[in-house]
Each structure stands twice: as structure tokens, then as C-alpha cells.
C-alpha atoms as a PDB file:
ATOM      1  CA  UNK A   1     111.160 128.102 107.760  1.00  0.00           C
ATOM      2  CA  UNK A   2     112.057 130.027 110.876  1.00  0.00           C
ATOM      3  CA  UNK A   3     109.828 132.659 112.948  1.00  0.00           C
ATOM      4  CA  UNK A   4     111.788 135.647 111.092  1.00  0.00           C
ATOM      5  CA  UNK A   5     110.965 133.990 107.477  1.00  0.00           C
ATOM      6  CA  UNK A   6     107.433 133.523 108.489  1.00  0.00           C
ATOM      7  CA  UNK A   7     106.299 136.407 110.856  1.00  0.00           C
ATOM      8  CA  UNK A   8     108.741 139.079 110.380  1.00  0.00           C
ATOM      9  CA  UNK A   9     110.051 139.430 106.813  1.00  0.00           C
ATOM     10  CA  UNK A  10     106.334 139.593 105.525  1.00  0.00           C
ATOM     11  CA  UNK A  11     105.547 142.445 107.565  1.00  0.00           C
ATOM     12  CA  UNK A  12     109.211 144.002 106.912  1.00  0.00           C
ATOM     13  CA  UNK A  13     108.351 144.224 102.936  1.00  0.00           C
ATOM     14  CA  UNK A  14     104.630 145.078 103.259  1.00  0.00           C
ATOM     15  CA  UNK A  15     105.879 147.848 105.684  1.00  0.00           C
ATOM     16  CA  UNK A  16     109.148 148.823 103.252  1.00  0.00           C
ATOM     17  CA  UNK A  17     106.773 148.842  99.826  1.00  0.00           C
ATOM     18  CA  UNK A  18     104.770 152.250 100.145  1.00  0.00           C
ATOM     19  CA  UNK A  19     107.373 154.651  99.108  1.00  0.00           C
ATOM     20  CA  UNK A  20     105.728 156.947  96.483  1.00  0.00           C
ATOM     21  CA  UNK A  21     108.153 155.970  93.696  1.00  0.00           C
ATOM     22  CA  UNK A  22     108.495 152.952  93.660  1.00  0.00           C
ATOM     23  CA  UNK A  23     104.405 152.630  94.094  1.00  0.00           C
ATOM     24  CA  UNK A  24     104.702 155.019  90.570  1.00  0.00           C
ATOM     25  CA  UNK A  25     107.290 152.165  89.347  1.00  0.00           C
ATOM     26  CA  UNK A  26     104.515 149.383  90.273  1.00  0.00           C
ATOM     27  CA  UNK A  27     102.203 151.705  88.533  1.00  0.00           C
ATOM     28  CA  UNK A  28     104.293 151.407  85.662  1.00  0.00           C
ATOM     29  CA  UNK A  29     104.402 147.661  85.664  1.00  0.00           C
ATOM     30  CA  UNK A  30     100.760 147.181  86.293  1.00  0.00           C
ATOM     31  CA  UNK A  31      99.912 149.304  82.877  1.00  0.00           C
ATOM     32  CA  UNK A  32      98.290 146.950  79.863  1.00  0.00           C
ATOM     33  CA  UNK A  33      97.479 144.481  82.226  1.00  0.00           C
ATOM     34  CA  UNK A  34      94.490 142.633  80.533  1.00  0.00           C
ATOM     35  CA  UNK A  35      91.586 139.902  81.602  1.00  0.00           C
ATOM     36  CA  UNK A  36      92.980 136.990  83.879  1.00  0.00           C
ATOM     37  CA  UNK A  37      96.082 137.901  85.482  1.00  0.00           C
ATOM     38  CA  UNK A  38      98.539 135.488  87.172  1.00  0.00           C
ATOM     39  CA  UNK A  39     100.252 137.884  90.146  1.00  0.00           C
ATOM     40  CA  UNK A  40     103.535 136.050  91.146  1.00  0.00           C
ATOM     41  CA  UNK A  41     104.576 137.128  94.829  1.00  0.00           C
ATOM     42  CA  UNK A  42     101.451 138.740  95.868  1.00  0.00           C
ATOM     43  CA  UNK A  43     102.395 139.332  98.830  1.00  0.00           C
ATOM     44  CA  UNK A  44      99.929 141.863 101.204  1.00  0.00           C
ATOM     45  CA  UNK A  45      99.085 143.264  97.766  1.00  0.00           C
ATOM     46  CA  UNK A  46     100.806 146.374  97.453  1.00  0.00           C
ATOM     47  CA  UNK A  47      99.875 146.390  93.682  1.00  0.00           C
ATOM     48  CA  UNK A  48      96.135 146.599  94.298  1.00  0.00           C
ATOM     49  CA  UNK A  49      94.189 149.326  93.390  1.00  0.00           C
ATOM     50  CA  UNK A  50      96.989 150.259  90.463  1.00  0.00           C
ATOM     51  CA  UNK A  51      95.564 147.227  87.952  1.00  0.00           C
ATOM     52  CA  UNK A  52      93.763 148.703  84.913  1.00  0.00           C
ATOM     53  CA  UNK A  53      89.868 148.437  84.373  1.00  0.00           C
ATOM     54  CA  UNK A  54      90.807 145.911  81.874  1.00  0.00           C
ATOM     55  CA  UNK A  55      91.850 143.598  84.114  1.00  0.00           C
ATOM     56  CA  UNK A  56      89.046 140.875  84.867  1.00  0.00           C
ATOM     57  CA  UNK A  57      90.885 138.674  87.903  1.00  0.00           C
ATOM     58  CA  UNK A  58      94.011 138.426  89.921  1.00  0.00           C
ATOM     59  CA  UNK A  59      95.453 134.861  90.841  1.00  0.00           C
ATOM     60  CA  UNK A  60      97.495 135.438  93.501  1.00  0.00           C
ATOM     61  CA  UNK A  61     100.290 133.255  93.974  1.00  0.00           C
ATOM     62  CA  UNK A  62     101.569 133.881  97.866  1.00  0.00           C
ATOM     63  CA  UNK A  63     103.030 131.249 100.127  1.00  0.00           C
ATOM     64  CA  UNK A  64     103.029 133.809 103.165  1.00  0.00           C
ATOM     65  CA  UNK A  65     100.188 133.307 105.089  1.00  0.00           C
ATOM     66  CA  UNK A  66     100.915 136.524 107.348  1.00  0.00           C
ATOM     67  CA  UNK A  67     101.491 138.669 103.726  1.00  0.00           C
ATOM     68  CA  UNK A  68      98.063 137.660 103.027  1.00  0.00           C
ATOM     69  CA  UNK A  69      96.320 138.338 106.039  1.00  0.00           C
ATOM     70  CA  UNK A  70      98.062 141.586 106.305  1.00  0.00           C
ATOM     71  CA  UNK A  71      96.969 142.948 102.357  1.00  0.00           C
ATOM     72  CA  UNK A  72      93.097 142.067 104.141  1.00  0.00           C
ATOM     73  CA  UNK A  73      91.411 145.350 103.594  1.00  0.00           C
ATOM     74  CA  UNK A  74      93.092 145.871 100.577  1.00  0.00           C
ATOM     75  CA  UNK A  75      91.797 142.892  98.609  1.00  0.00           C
ATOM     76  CA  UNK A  76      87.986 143.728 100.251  1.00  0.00           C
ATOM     77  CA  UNK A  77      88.791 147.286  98.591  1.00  0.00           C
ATOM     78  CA  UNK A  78      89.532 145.825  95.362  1.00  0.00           C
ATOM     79  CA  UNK A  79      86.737 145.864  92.177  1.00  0.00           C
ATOM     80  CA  UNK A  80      88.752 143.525  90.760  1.00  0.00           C
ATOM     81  CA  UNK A  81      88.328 139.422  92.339  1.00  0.00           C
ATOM     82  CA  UNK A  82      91.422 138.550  93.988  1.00  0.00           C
ATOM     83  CA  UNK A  83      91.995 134.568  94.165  1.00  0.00           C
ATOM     84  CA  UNK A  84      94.621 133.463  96.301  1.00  0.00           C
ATOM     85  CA  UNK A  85      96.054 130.289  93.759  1.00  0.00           C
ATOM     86  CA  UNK A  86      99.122 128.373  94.458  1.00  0.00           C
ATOM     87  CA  UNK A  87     101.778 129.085  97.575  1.00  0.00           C
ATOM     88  CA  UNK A  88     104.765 128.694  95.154  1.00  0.00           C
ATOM     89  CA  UNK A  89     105.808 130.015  91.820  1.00  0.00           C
ATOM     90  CA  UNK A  90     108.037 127.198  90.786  1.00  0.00           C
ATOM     91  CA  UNK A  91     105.028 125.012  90.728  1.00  0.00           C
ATOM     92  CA  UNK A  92     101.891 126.173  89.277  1.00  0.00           C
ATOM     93  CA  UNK A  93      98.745 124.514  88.713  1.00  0.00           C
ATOM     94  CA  UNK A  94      97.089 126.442  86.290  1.00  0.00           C
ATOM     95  CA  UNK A  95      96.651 124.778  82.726  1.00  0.00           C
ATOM     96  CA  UNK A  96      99.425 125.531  79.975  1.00  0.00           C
ATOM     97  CA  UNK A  97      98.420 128.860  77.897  1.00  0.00           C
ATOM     98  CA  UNK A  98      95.453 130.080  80.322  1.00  0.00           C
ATOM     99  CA  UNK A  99      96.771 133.352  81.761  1.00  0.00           C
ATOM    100  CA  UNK A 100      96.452 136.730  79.583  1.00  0.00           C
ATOM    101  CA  UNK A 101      99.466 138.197  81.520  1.00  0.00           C
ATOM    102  CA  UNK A 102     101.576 137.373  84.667  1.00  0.00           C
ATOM    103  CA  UNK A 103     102.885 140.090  87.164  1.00  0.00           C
ATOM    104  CA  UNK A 104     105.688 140.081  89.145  1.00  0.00           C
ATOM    105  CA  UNK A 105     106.827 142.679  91.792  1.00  0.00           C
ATOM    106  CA  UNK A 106     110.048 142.231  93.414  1.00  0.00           C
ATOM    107  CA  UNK A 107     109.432 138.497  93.097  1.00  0.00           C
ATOM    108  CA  UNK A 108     111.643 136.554  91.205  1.00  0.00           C
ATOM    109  CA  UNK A 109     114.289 137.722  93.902  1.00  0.00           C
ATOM    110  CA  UNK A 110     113.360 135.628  96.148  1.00  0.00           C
ATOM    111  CA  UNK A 111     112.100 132.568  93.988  1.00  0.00           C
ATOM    112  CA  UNK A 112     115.192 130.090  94.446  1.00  0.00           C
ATOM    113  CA  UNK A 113     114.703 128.049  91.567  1.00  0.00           C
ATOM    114  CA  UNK A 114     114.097 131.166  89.479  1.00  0.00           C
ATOM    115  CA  UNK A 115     114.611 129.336  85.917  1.00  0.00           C
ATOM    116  CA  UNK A 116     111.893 126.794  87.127  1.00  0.00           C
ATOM    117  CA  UNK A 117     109.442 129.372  87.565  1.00  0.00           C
ATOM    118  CA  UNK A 118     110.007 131.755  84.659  1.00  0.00           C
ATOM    119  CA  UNK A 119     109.651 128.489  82.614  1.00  0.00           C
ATOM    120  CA  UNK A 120     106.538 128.354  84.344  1.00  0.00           C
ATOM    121  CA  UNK A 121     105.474 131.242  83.776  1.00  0.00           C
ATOM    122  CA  UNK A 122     105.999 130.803  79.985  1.00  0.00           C
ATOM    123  CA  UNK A 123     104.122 127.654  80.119  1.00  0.00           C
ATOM    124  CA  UNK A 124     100.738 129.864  81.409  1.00  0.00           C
ATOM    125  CA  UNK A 125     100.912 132.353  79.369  1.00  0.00           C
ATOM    126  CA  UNK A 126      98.986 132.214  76.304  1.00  0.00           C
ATOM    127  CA  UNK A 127     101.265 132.932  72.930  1.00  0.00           C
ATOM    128  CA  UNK A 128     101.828 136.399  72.603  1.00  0.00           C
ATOM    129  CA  UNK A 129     100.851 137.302  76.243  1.00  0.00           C
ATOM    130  CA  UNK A 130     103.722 139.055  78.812  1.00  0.00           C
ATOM    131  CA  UNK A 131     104.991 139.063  81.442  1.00  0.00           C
ATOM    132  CA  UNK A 132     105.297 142.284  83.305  1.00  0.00           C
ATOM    133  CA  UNK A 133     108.292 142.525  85.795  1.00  0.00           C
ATOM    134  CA  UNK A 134     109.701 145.412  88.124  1.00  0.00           C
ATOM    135  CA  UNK A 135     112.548 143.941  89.871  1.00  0.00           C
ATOM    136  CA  UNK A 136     115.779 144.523  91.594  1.00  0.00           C
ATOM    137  CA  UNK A 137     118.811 142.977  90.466  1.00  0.00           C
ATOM    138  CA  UNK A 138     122.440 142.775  89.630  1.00  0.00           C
ATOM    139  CA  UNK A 139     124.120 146.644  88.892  1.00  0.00           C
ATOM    140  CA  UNK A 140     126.174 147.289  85.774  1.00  0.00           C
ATOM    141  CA  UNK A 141     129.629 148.682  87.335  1.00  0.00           C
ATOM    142  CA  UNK A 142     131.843 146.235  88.821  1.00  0.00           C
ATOM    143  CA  UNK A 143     132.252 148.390  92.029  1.00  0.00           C
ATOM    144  CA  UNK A 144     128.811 148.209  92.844  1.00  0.00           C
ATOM    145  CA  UNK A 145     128.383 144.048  92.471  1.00  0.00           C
ATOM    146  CA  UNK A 146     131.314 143.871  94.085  1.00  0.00           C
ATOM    147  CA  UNK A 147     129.544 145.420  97.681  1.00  0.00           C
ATOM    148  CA  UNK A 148     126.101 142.635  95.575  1.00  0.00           C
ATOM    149  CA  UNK A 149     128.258 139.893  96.487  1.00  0.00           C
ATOM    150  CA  UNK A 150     129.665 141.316  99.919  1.00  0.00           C
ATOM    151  CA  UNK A 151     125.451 141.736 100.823  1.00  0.00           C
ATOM    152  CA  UNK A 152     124.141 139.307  99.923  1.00  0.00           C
ATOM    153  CA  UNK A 153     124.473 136.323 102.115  1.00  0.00           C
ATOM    154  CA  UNK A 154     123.170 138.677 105.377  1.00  0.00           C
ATOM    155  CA  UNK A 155     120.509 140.039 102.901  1.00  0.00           C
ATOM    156  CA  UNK A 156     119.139 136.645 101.755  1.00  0.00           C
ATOM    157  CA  UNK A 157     119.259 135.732 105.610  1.00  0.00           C
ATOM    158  CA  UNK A 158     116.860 139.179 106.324  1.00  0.00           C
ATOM    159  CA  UNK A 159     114.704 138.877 103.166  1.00  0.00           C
ATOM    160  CA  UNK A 160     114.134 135.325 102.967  1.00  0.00           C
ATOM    161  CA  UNK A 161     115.955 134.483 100.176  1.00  0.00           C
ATOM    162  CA  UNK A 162     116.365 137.906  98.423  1.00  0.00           C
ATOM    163  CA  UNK A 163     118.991 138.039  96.095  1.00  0.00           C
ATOM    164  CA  UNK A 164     120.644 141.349  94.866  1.00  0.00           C
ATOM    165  CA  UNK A 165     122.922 140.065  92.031  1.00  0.00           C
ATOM    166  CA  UNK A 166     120.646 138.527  89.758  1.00  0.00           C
ATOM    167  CA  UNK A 167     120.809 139.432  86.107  1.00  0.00           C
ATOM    168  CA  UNK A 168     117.137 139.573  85.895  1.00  0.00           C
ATOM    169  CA  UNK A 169     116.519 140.435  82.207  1.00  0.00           C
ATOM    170  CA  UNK A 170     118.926 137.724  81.144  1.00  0.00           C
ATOM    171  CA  UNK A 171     117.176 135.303  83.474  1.00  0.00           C
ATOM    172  CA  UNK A 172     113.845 136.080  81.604  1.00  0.00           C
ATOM    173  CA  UNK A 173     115.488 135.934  78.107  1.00  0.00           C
ATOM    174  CA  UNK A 174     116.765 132.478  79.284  1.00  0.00           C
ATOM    175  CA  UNK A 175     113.276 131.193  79.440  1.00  0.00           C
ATOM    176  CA  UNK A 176     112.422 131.377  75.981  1.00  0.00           C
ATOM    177  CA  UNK A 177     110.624 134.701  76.342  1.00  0.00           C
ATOM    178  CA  UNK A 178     111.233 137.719  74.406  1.00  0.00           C
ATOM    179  CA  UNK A 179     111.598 141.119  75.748  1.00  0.00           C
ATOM    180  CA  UNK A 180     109.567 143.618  74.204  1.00  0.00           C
ATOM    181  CA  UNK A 181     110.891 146.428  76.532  1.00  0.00           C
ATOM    182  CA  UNK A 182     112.943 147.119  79.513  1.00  0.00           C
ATOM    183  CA  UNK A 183     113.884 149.810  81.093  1.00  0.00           C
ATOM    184  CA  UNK A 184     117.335 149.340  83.712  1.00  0.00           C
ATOM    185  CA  UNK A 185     118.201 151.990  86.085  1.00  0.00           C
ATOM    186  CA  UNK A 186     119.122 153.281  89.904  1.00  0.00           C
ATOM    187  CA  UNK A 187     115.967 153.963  91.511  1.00  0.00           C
ATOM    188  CA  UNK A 188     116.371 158.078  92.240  1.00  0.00           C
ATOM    189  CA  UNK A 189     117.988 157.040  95.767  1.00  0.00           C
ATOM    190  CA  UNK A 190     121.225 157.825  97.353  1.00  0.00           C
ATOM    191  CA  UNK A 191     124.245 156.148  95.907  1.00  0.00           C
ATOM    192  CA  UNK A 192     124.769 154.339  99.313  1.00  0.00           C
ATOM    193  CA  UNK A 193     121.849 152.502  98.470  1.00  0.00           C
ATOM    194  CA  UNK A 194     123.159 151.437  95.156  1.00  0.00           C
ATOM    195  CA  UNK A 195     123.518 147.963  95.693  1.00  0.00           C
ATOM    196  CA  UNK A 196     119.781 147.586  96.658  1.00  0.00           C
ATOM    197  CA  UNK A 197     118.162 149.566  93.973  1.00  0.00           C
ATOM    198  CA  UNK A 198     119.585 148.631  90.738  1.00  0.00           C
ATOM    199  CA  UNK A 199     116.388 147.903  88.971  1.00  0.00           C
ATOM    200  CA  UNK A 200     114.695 146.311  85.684  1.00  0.00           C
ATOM    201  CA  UNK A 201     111.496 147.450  84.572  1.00  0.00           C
ATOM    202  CA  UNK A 202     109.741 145.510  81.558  1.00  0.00           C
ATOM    203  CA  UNK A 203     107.617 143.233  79.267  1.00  0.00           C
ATOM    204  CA  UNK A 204     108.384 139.854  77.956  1.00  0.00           C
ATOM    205  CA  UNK A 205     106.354 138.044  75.442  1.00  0.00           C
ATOM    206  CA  UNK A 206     105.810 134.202  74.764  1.00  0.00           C
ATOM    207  CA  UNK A 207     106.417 133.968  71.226  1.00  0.00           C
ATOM    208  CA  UNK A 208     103.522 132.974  69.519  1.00  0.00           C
END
């Protein structure tokens, strides 16, 4: 991992994350959120202070070290315990069926072995817990993945890894889990930014 993985693109999405929609879209994600909480991609923790009262623990699962030094204050702020867990998603130690719900933020972007950690995350989840997901991904009209695909090499090269033209509720289907609910739509942006803001907002259960 090079200096811009490690020192720059950390600060470049804890910096790029505060809009005030798409903190109302993390909002979203965050509601029913319940007891132990598995928070894939934790990153400086632009989700705290939006988990419900419900909510009894976060395990953070972060491999930046900078994205966790930087979301500091934030965690101290929190009334909610925030454990930083394991650095990588594909590979989680937590026991099978042990997590009431898993979060992820703009996450499973960036994961590159993406089936390996949604299968993970079903394995964690107890039966009948979700996952709750707000995530960019591939866009429905052909015009707009075509400019995906132009992207997307100099984006994954920016973002670490970030992908924009991944069908993400397919990906989460694909791992055995059901979806309960998802919403797909253009962030309200303009259309320039098309490519970047095609997102999937949702729940997925692990059957029972």
C-alpha cells in the first residue's frame, strides 16, 4: 500500500462524507439498527451519532489506521462503545451467528473480494438479522456505465480500490441473503456526476 492509499485517501473520504444528504441517506441506513452491531468500513466514523438508542455496541471493522485516528473525537462523543475489531472485511473473526445487524457505508466498494465478505457477513449474522447497506454502484442506462467503465481504473487508483460499476444488490442477493427492501436511485446531484452517485439503499436478511 502506497502513501496515497494510506495517508491521503482516508482523509479524502472522511473530508468528502459530510454533505447533508447523503449524512440523511446514512441516517436512513442506520434506522432499526439493534444490540451488537458489526460496522463494515468504519472508517473516521461518519455514521456516529446517527445509530439508534437501541443499539448496544459498534464493532468496527477499519484497516485504516489514519481513518481511525481521524473519527477520534467522534467515537469519545459517542454513548454508544465503539470497538475497533478486525482490519479487513473478507476475514472476520467474530463467531458464526453473533452479530444482531451489520452496517455498511460505502464499503463494499472498495472490498476486493466482495463475495468473500458478504458471505461473511452472512456467516455473523444471526438468522433473521440484516444487513443494512447504502452504497454506490453500477447505473441502470447503458450511457451512464459506459463513462462506469471509462472511470473506473483512475477512480480505483484515487479511492483505493473504489469501484463504480458494481451491481451491488445482485452482489448481496448472491450471498444467500434476501432483500427485504431497497431503494436504487441518483443521489439529487447534477447529471455530470451520474456515474458517481448511482446508489442502493437497503436491508438484507439471513434467512432463518
Amino acid at each position: 500500500m502506497g502513501i496515497w492509499s494510506t495517508q491521503v485517501t482516508p482523509r479524502l473520504v472522511a473530508a468528502g462524507g459530510e454533505d447533508e444528504k447523503v449524512r440523511a441517506l446514512r441516517a436512513r441506513a442506520c434506522a432499526g439498527l439493534h444490540g451488537e452491531v458489526v460496522e463494515l468500513g468504519f472508517g473516521s466514523g461518519l455514521n456516529v451519532g446517527l445509530y439508534p438508542a437501541a443499539v448496544t455496541r459498534i464493532v468496527a471493522v477499519e484497516p485504516s489506521d489514519v481513518a481511525w485516528e481521524l473519527g477520534a473525537q467522534r467515537r469519545a462523543r459517542s454513548p454508544i462503545p465503539i470497538d475497533r475489531g478486525d482490519l479487513d472485511g473478507q476475514w472476520l473473526s467474530l463467531p458464526d451467528a453473533s452479530a444482531d445487524a451489520v452496517l455498511s457505508t460505502f464499503t463494499l466498494c472498495t472490498i476486493p473480494d466482495v463475495h468473500r465478505a458478504l458471505a461473511e457477513v452472512r456467516r455473523v449474522l444471526r438468522p433473521g438479522a440484516a444487513l443494512h447497506f447504502l452504497e454506490h454502484g453500477v447505473a441502470p442506462e447503458e450511457g451512464v456505465q459506459r463513462w462506469q467503465r471509462l472511470i473506473e481504473p483512475v477512480q480505483k487508483k484515487v479511492f483505493d480500490g473504489c469501484h463504480l460499476t458494481r451491481p451491488i444488490d445482485r452482489l448481496v442477493e448472491e450471498s444467500g441473503l434476501v432483500l427485504e427492501d431497497v431503494e436504487r436511485a441518483y443521489a439529487p446531484m447534477p447529471k455530470v456526476m451520474r456515474p458517481w452517485v448511482f446508489g442502493y439503499l437497503g436491508r438484507a436478511v439471513r434467512p432463518a
